[in-house]
Protein backbone atom coordinates (compact mmCIF):
# COMPACT_ATOMS: atom_id res chain seq x y z
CA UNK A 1 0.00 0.00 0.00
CA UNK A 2 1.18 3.42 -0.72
CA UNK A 3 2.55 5.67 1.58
CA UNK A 4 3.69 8.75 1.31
CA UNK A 5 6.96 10.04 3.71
CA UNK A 6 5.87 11.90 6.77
CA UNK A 7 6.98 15.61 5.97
CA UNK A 8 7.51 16.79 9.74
CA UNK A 9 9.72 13.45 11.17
CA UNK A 10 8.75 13.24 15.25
CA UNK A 11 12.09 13.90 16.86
CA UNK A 12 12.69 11.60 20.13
CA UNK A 13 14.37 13.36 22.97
CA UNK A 14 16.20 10.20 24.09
CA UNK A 15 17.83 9.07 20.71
CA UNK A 16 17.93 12.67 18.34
CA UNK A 17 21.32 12.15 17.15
CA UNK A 18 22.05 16.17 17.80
CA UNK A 19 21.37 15.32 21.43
CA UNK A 20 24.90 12.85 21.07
CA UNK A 21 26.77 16.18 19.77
CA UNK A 22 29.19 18.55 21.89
CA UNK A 23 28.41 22.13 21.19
CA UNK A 24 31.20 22.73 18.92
CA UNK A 25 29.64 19.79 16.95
CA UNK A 26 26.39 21.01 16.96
CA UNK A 27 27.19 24.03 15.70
CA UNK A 28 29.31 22.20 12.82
CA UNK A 29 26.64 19.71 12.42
CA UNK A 30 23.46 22.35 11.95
CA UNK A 31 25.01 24.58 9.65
CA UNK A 32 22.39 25.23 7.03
CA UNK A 33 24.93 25.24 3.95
CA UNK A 34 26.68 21.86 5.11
CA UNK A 35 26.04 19.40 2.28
CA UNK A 36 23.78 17.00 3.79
CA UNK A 37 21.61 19.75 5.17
CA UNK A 38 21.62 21.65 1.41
CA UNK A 39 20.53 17.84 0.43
CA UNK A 40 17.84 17.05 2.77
CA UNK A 41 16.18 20.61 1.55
CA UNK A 42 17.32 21.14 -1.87
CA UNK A 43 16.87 17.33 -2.67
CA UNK A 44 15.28 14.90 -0.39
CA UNK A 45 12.06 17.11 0.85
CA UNK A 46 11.52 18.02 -3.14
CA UNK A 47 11.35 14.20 -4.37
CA UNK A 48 7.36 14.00 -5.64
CA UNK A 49 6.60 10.84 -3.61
CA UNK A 50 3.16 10.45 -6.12
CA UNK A 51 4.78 9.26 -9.34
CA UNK A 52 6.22 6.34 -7.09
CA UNK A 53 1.92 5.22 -6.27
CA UNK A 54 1.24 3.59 -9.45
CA UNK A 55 4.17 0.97 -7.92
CA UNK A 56 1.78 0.01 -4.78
CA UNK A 57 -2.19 -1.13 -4.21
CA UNK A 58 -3.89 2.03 -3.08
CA UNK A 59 -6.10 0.24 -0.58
CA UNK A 60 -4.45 -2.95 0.94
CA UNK A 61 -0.77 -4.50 1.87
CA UNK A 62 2.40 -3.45 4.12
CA UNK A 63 2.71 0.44 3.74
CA UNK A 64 5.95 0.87 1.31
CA UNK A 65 9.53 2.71 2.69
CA UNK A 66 10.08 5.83 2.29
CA UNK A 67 10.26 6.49 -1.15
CA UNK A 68 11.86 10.02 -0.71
CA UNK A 69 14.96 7.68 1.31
CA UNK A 70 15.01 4.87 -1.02
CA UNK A 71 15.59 7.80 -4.08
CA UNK A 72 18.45 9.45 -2.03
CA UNK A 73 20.19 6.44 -1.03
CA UNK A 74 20.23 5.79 -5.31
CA UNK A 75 21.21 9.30 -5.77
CA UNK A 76 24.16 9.32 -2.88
CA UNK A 77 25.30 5.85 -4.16
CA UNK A 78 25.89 7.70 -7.54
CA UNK A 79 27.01 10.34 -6.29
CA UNK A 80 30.03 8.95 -4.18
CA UNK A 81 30.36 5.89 -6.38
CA UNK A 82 29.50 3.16 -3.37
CA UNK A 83 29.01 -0.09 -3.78
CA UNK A 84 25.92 -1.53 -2.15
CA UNK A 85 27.59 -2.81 0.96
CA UNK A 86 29.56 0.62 1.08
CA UNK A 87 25.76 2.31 0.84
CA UNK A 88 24.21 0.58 3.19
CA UNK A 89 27.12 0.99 5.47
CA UNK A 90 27.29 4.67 5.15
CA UNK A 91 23.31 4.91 5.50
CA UNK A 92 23.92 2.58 9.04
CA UNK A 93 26.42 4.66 10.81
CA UNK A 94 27.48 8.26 8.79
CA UNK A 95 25.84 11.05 10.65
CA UNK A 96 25.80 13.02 7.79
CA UNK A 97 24.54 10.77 5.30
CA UNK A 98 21.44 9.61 7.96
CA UNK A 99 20.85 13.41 8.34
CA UNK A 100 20.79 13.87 4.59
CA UNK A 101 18.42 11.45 4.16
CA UNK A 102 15.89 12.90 7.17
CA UNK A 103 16.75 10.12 9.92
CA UNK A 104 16.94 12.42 12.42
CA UNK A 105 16.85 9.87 15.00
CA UNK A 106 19.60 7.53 15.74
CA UNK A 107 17.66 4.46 16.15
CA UNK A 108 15.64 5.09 12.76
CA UNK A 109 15.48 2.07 10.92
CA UNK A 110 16.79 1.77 7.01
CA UNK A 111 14.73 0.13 4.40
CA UNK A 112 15.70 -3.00 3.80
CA UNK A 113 17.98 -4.71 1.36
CA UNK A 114 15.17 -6.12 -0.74
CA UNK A 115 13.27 -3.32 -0.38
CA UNK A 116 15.86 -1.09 -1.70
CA UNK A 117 17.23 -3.86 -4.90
CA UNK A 118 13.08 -4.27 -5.68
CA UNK A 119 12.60 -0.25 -5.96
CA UNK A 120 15.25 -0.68 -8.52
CA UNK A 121 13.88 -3.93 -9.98
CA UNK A 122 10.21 -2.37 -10.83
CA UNK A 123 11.93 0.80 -12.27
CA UNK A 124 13.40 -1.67 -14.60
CA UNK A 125 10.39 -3.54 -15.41
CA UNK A 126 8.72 0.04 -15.88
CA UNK A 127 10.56 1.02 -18.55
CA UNK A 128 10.60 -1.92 -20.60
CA UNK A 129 6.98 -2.09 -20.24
CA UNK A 130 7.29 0.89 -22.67
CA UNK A 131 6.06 3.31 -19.68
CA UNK A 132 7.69 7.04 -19.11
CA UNK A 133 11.09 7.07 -17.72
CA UNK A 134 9.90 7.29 -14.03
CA UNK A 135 13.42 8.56 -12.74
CA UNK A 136 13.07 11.71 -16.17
CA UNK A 137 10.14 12.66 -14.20
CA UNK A 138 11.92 12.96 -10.71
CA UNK A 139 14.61 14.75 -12.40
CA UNK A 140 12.15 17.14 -14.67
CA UNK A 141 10.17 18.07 -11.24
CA UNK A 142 13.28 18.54 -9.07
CA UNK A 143 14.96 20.97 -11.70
CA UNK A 144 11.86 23.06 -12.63
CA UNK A 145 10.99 23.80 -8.96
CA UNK A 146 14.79 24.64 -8.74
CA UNK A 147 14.91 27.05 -12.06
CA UNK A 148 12.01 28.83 -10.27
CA UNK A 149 13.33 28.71 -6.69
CA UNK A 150 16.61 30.53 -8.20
CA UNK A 151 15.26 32.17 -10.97
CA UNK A 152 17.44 30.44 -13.70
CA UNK A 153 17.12 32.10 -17.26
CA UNK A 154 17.05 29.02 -19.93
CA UNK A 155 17.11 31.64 -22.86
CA UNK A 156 21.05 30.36 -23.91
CA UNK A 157 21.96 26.89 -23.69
CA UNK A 158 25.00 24.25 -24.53
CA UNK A 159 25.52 21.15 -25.69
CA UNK A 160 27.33 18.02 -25.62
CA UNK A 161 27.71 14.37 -25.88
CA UNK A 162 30.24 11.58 -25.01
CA UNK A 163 30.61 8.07 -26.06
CA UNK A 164 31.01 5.27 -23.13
CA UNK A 165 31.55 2.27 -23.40
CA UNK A 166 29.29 -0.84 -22.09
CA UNK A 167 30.79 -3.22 -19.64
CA UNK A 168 30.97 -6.12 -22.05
CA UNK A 169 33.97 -7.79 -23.52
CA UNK A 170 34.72 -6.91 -27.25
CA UNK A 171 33.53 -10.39 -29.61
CA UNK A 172 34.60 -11.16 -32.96
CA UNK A 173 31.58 -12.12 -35.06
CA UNK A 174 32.05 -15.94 -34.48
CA UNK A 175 32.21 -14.64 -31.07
CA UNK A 176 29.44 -12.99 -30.53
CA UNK A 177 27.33 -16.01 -32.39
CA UNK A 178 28.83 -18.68 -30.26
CA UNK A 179 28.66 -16.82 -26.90
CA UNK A 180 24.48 -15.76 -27.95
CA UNK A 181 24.03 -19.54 -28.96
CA UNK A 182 25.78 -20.74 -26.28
CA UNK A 183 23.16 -18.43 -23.39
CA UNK A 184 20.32 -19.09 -25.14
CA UNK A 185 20.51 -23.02 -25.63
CA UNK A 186 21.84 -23.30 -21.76
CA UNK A 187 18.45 -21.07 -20.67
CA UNK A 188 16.23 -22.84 -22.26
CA UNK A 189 17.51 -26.37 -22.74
CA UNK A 190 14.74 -28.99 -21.79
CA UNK A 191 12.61 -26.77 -24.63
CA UNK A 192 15.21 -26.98 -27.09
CA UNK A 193 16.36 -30.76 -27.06
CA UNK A 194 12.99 -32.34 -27.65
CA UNK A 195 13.25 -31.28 -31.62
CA UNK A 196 16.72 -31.77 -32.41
CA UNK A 197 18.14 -34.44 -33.19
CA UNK A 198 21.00 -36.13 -31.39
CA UNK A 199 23.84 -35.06 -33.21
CA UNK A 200 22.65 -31.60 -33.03
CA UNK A 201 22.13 -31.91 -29.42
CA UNK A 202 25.81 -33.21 -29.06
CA UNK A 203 27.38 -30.27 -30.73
CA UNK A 204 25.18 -27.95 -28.48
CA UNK A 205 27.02 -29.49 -25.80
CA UNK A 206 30.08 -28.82 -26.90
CA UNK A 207 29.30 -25.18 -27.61
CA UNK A 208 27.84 -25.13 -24.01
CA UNK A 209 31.43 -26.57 -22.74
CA UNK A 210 33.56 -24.18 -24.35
CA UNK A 211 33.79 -20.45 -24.88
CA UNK A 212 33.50 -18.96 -28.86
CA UNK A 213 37.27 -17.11 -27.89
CA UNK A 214 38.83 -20.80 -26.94
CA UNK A 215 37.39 -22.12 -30.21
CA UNK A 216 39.00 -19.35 -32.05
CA UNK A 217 42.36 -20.09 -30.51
CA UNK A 218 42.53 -23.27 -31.92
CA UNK A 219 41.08 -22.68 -35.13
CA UNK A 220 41.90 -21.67 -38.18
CA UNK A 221 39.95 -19.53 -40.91
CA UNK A 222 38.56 -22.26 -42.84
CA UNK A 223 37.14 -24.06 -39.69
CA UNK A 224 35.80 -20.72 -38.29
CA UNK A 225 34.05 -20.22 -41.72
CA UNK A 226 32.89 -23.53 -41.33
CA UNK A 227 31.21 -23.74 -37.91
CA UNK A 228 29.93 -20.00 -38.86
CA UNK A 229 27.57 -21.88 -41.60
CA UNK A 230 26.69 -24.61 -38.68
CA UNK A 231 25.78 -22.50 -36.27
CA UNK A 232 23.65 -20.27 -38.33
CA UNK A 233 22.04 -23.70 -39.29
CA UNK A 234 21.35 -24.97 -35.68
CA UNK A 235 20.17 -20.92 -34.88
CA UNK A 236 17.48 -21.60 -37.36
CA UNK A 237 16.52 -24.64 -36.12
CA UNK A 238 16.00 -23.64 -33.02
CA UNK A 239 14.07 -20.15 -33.87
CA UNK A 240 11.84 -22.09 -35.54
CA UNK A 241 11.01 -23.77 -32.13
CA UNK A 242 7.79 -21.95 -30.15
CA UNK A 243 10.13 -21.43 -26.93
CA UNK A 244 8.41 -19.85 -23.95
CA UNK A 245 11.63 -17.97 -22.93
CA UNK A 246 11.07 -15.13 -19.80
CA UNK A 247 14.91 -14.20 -20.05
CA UNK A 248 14.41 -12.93 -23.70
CA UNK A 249 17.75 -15.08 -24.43
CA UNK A 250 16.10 -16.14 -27.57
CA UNK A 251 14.61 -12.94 -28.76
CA UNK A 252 18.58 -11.79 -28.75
CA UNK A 253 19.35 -15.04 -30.66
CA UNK A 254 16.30 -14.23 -33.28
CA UNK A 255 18.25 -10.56 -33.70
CA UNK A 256 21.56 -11.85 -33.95
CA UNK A 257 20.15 -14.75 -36.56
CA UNK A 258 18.49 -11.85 -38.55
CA UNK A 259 21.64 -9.40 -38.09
CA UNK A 260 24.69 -12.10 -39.37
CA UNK A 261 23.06 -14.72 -41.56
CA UNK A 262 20.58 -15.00 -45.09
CA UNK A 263 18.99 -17.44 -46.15
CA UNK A 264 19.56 -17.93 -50.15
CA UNK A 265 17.76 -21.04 -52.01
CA UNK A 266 17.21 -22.83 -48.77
CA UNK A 267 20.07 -22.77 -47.14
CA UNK A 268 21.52 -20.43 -44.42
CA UNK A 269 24.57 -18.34 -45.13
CA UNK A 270 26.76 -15.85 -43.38
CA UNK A 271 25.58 -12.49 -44.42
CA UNK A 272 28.49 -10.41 -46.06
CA UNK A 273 30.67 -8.52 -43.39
CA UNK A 274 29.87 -5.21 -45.05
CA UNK A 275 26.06 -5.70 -45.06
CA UNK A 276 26.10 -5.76 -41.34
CA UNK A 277 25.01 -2.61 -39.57
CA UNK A 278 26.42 -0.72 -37.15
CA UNK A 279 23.37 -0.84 -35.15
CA UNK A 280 23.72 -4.92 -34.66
CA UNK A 281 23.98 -6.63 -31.36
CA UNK A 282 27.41 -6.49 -30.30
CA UNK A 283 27.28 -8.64 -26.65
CA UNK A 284 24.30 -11.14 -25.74
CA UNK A 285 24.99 -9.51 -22.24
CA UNK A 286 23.93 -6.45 -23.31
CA UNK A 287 22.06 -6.14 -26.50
CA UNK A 288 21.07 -2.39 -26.08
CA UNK A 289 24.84 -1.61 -27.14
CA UNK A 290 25.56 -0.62 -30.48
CA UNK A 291 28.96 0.08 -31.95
CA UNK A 292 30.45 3.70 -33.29
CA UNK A 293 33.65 4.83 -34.46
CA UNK A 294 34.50 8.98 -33.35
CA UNK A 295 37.49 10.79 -33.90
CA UNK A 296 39.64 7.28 -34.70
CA UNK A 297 37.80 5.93 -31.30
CA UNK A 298 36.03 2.67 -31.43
CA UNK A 299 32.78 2.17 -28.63
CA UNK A 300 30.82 -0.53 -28.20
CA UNK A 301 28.05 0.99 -25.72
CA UNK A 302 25.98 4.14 -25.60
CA UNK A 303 26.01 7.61 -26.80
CA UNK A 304 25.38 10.96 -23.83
CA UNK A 305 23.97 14.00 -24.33
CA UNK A 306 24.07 16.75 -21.63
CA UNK A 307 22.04 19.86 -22.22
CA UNK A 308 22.58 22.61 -19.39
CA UNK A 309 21.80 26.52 -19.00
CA UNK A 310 25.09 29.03 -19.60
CA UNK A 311 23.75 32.53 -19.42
CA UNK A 312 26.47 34.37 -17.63
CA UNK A 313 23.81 36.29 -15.26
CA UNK A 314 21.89 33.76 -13.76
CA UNK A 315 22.93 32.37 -10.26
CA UNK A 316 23.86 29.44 -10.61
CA UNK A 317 23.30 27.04 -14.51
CA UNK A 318 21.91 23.73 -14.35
CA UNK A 319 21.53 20.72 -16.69
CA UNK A 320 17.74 20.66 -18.34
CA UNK A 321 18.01 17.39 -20.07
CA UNK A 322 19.54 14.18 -20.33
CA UNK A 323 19.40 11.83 -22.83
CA UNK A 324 21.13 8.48 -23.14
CA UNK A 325 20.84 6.06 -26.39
CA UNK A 326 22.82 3.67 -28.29
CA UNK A 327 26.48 4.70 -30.00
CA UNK A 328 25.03 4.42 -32.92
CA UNK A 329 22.79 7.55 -32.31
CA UNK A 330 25.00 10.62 -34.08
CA UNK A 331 25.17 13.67 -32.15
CA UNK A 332 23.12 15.85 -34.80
CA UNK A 333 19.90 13.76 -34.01
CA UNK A 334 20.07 14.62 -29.96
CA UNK A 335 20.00 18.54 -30.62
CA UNK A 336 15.94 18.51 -31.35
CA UNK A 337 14.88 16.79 -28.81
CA UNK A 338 17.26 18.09 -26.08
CA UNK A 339 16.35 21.45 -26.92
CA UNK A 340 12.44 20.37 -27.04
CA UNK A 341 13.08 19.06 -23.54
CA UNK A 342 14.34 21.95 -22.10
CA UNK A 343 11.54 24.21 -23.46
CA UNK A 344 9.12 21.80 -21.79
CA UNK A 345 10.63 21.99 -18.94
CA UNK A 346 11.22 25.54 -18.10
CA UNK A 347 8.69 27.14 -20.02
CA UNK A 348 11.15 29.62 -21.56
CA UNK A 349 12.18 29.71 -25.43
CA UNK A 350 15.30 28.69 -26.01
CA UNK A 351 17.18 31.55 -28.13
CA UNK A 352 21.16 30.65 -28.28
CA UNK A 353 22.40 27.31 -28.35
CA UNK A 354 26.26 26.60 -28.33
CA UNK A 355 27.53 23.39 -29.96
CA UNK A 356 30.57 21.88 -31.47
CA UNK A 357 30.54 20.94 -35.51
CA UNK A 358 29.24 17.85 -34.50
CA UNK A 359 25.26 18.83 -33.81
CA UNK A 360 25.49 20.56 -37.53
CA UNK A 361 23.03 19.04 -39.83
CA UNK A 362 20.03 20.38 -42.46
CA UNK A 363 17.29 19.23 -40.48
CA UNK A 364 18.67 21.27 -37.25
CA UNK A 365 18.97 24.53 -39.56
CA UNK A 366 15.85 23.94 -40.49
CA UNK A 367 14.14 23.57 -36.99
CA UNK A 368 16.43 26.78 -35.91
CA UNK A 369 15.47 29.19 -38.50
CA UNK A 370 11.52 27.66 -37.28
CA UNK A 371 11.93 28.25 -33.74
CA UNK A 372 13.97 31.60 -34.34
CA UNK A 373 17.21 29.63 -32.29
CA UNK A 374 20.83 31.12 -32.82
CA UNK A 375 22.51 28.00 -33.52
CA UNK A 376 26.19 28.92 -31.93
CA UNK A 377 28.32 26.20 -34.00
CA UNK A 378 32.60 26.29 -33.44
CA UNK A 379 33.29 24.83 -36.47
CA UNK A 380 31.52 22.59 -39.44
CA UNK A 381 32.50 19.14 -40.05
CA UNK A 382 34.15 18.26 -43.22
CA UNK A 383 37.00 20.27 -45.08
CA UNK A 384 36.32 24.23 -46.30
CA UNK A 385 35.28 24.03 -50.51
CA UNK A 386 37.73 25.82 -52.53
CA UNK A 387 34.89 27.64 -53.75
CA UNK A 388 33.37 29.99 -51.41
CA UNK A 389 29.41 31.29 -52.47
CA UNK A 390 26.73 34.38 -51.87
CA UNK A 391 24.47 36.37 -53.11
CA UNK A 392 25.02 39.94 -54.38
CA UNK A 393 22.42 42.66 -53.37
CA UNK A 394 20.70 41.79 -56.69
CA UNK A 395 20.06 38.28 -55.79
CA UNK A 396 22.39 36.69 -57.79
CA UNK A 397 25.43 34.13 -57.48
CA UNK A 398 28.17 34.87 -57.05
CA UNK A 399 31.00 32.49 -56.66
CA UNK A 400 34.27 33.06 -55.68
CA UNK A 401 37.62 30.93 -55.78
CA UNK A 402 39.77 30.81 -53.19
CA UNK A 403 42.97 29.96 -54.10
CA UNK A 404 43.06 32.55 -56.70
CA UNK A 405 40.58 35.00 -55.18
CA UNK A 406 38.71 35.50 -58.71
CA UNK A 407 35.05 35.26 -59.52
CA UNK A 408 34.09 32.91 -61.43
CA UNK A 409 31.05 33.36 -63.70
CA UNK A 410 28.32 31.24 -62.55
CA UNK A 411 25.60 30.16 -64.43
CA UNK A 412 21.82 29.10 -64.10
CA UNK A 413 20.81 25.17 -64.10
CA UNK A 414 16.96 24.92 -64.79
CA UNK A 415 15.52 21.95 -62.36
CA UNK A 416 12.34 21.03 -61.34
CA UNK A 417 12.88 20.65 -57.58
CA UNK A 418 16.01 22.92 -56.48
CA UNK A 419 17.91 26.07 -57.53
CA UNK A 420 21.05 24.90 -59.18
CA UNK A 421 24.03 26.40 -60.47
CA UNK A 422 27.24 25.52 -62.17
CA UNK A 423 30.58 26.57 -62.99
CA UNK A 424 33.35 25.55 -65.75
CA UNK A 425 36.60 24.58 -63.58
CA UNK A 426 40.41 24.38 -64.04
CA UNK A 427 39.86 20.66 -65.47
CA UNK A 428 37.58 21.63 -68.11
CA UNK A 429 34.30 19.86 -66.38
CA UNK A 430 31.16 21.49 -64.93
CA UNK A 431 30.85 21.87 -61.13
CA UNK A 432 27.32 22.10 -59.98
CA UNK A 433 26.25 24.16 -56.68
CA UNK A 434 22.64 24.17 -54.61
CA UNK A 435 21.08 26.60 -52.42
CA UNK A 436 22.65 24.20 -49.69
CA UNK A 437 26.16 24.93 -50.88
CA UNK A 438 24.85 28.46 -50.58
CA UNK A 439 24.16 28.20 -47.40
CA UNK A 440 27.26 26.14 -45.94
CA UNK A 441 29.52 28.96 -46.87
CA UNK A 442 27.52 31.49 -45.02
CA UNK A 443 27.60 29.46 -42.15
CA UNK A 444 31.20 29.47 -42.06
CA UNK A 445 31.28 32.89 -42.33
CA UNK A 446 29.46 33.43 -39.61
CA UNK A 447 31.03 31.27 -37.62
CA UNK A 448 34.68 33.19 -38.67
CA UNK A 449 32.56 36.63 -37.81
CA UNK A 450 31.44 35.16 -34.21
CA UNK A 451 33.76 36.56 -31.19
CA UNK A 452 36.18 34.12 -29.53
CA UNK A 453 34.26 35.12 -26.21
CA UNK A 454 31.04 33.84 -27.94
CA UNK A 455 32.81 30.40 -29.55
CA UNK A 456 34.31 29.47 -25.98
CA UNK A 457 30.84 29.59 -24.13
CA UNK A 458 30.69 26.35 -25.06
CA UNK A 459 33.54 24.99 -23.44
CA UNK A 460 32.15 24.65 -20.08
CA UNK A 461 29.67 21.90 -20.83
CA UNK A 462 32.73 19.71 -21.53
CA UNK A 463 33.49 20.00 -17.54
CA UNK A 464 29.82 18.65 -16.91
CA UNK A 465 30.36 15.76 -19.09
CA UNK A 466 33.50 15.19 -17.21
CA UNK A 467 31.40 15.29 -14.11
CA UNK A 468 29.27 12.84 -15.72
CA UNK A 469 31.11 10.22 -16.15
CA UNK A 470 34.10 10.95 -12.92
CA UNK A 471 33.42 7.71 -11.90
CA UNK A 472 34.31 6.21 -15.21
CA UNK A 473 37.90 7.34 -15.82
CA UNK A 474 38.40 4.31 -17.99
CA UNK A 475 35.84 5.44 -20.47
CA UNK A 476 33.67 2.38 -19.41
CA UNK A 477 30.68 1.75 -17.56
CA UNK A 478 30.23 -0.51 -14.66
CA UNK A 479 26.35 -0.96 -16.06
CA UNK A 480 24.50 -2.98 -18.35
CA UNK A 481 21.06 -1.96 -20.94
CA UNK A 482 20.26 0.95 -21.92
CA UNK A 483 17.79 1.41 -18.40
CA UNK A 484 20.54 1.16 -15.96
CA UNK A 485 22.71 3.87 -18.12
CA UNK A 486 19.54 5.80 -17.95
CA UNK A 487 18.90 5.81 -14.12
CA UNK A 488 22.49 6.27 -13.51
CA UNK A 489 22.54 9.27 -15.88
CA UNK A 490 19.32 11.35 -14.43
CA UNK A 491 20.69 10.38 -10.92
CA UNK A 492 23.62 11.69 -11.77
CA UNK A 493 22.99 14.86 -13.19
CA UNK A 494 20.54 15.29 -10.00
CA UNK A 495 23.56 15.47 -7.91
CA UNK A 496 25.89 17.87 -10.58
CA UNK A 497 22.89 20.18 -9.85
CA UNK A 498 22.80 19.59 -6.37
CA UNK A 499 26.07 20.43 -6.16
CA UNK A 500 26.00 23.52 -8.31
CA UNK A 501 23.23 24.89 -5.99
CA UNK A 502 25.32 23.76 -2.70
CA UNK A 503 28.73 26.28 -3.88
CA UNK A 504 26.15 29.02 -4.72
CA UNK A 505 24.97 28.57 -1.19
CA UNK A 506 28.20 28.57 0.14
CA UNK A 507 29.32 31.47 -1.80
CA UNK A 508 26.61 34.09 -0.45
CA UNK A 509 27.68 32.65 3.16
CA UNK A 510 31.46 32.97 2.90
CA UNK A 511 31.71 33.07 6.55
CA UNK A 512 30.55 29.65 6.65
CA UNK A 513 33.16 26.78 6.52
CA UNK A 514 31.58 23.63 5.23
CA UNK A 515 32.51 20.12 5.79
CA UNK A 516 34.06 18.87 3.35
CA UNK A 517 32.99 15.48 2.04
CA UNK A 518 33.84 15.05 -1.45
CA UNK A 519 31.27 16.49 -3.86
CA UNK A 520 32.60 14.52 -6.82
């Protein structure tokens, strides 16, 4: 049954931990801009306990935990990087971290360990029913109410992304069939063996008993090639099967099937390495991983983008909007919908937006010049034309070459669906231009014109990202599926507000020395 957290906790006189304090520790302990008081206020008493009701029976069963706790404890284990024993440890017998969390009282009980691993579990189980990203909406609510508590101007904005990469090991592609064959058949055995036949079942065992990167060590190319054809003929077999599977081990084998092999005349062949996608399952142990080369670095995981506030007068900035998806998600396709997001959230029309080249693309000029948005780019991606284009006061082409700094007479192309225009070069051949040529060059220009004060606003959002992922110096994840890097991600960039708020705090109260527990 749902309960919601008692706002206004009943302090005991025998056991209120203040009451276990010397005066000099009091003091220390009640300062208003120590961190676990700023998060008990700014945080903790802010959490909208109601989006959390659709997880309980309005009428009958044990009354839940506190649901405002339970969030913190996830927040503060992100926030510190714990483990779970470290948590639970810190929740048991940290002052601070008990007052941050409102157990005021030294004898007031945690929730449980199941309690605390099934929050976590139904989250899950939430989003893959396809429902709203419960943990979005915690973050949405706790930012807008603190955009209006500090009166945060969302006008000017900045963003970035980063690639990190999943906790799985890198397969090669007999790999990555053998080790997906291999899970699914030892799930789901007693299903399987019934319509195979014997010798099929034999070689199942053997792929059970050994590991696709052993096989590969004592292998060579022909008899990879081989079993490649076999196993994509077993795979097919057992597909075929109507397997009740709960684990979803053989929904990944159905993708991978689909992904690596064709079927030609009957018979089941390897599909042609350059026919398979970047967006193909690269892990059975995480199938929500895609793969991306970026700036000559290779990722197998997931893509982040970080949207935050930068407007030099406001207070403190904050981050509006994250979004986490695949690698193979380019960073062109997140600037829409991050900048959507933050609109919805703060009510305010975003005007400036400061980007790398990277979030360049037609479609985001075109929903700019729509929604009136100063697209703030540092550079375009791709090399400068030789040929640099604009119009004249009269409307007409002009194109200029710059190696020799001459016009070059440009003349009309009739088509039926764009403006064209073309050129005789050097080589004696025509060179044809569009109204999107057109406007590339003026977007360089401006982008020379801009102020190096206006180019470097940008920067900054690089140190969030950092902040992002601190406890990932490695560049890789300690999480699995696309959900976990999601609920990691808005918890995280709960606390880099929190934060932000907390040194603001501090910095109109410079008389007040805070404790210093690490805010990283």
């Amino acid at each position: 049954m749902f309960r919601k957290t008692e706002p206004n906790q009943q302090l005991n006189l025998f056991t209120c931990t203040q009451n276990f304090l010397n005066e000099r520790q009091k003091k220390e302990f009640e300062k208003s801009t120590n961190w676990h008081n700023v998060f008990r206020t700014q945080i903790l008493e802010r959490i909208d306990e109601e989006l959390f009701s659709r997880f309980y029976h309005d009428s009958f069963g044990a009354p839940n935990a506190s649901i405002r706790v339970l969030l913190g404890m996830n927040i503060l284990k992100e926030a510190y990087n714990w483990s779970d024993s470290q948590l639970f440890s810190q929740c048991l017998f940290n002052l601070q971290v008990r007052n941050a969390l409102g157990l005021h009282n030294i004898d007031d009980p945690i929730p449980a360990d199941f309690t605390y691993y099934q929050l976590r579990r139904r989250i899950v189980q939430w989003n893959m029913e396809g429902e709203e990203d419960i943990l979005k909406e915690v973050f949405a609510h706790l930012t807008k109410d603190q955009i209006l508590e500090f009166n945060v101007e969302c006008k000017r904005v900045r963003i970035d992304s980063k690639l990190l990469g999943s906790n799985i090991k890198w397969y090669t592609r007999y790999e990555l069939i053998h080790e997906t064959l291999r899970k699914a058949y030892s799930s789901n055995k007693s299903q399987i063996d019934p319509f195979l036949s014997e010798s099929d079942i034999a070689f199942l065992n053997d792929i059970t008993d050994e590991t696709g990167d052993k096989f590969c060590y004592r292998s060579n190319i022909s008899e990879i090639e081989s079993r490649l054809h076999l196993l994509g003929t077993i795979i097919y077999k057992i597909i075929s099967i109507n397997i009740v599977d709960t684990l979803g081990d053989i929904d990944i084998l159905c993708s991978v099937f689909e992904q690596q092999y064709e079927i030609v005349d009957g018979k089941v062949l390897p599909l042609a390495k350059e026919k398979i996608e970047a967006t193909s399952i690269q892990s059975p142990h995480d199938p929500n991983c895609h793969f991306r080369s970026k700036d000559d670095e290779k990722i197998k995981g997931y893509s982040i983008n970080v949207i935050e506030t930068c407007n030099k007068d406001n207070k403190v900035n904050l981050v509006t909007n994250v979004i986490v998806e695949s690698a193979s998600i380019a960073d062109c396709d997140f600037f829409k919908p991050a900048i959507q997001a933050t609109q919805e959230l703060t009510e305010q029309q975003v005007e400036i937006a400061h980007t790398d080249g990277a979030y360049h693309s037609e479609e985001n000029m075109k929903f700019c010049k729509e929604q009136d948005i100063d697209h703030v780019l540092g550079a375009i991606q791709g090399k400068q034309s030789r040929y640099d284009l604009k119009y004249d006061e009269n409307g007409n082409v002009i194109i200029i070459d710059l190696q020799t700094n001459t016009i070059i007479p440009a003349h009309s192309v009739k088509s039926e669906t764009t403006n064209k225009w073309k050129i005789f070069t050097d080589d004696k051949k025509w060179r044809y231009f569009t109204e999107k040529d057109i406007e590339m060059c003026d977007l360089r220009r401006q982008i020379v014109n801009r102020s190096p004060d206006e180019l470097n606003i940008r920067n900054n959002v690089e140190a969030t990202i950092f902040q992002l992922c601190y406890h990932f110096p490695n560049n890789k994840s300690k999480y699995r599926g696309l959900i976990k890097h999601k609920m990691w991600a808005f918890l995280r960039c709960i606390w880099i507000n929190f934060v932000r708020i907390m040194n603001y705090l501090k910095s109109i109260t410079p008389k007040c020395e805070v404790n210093e527990l690490s805010a990283a």
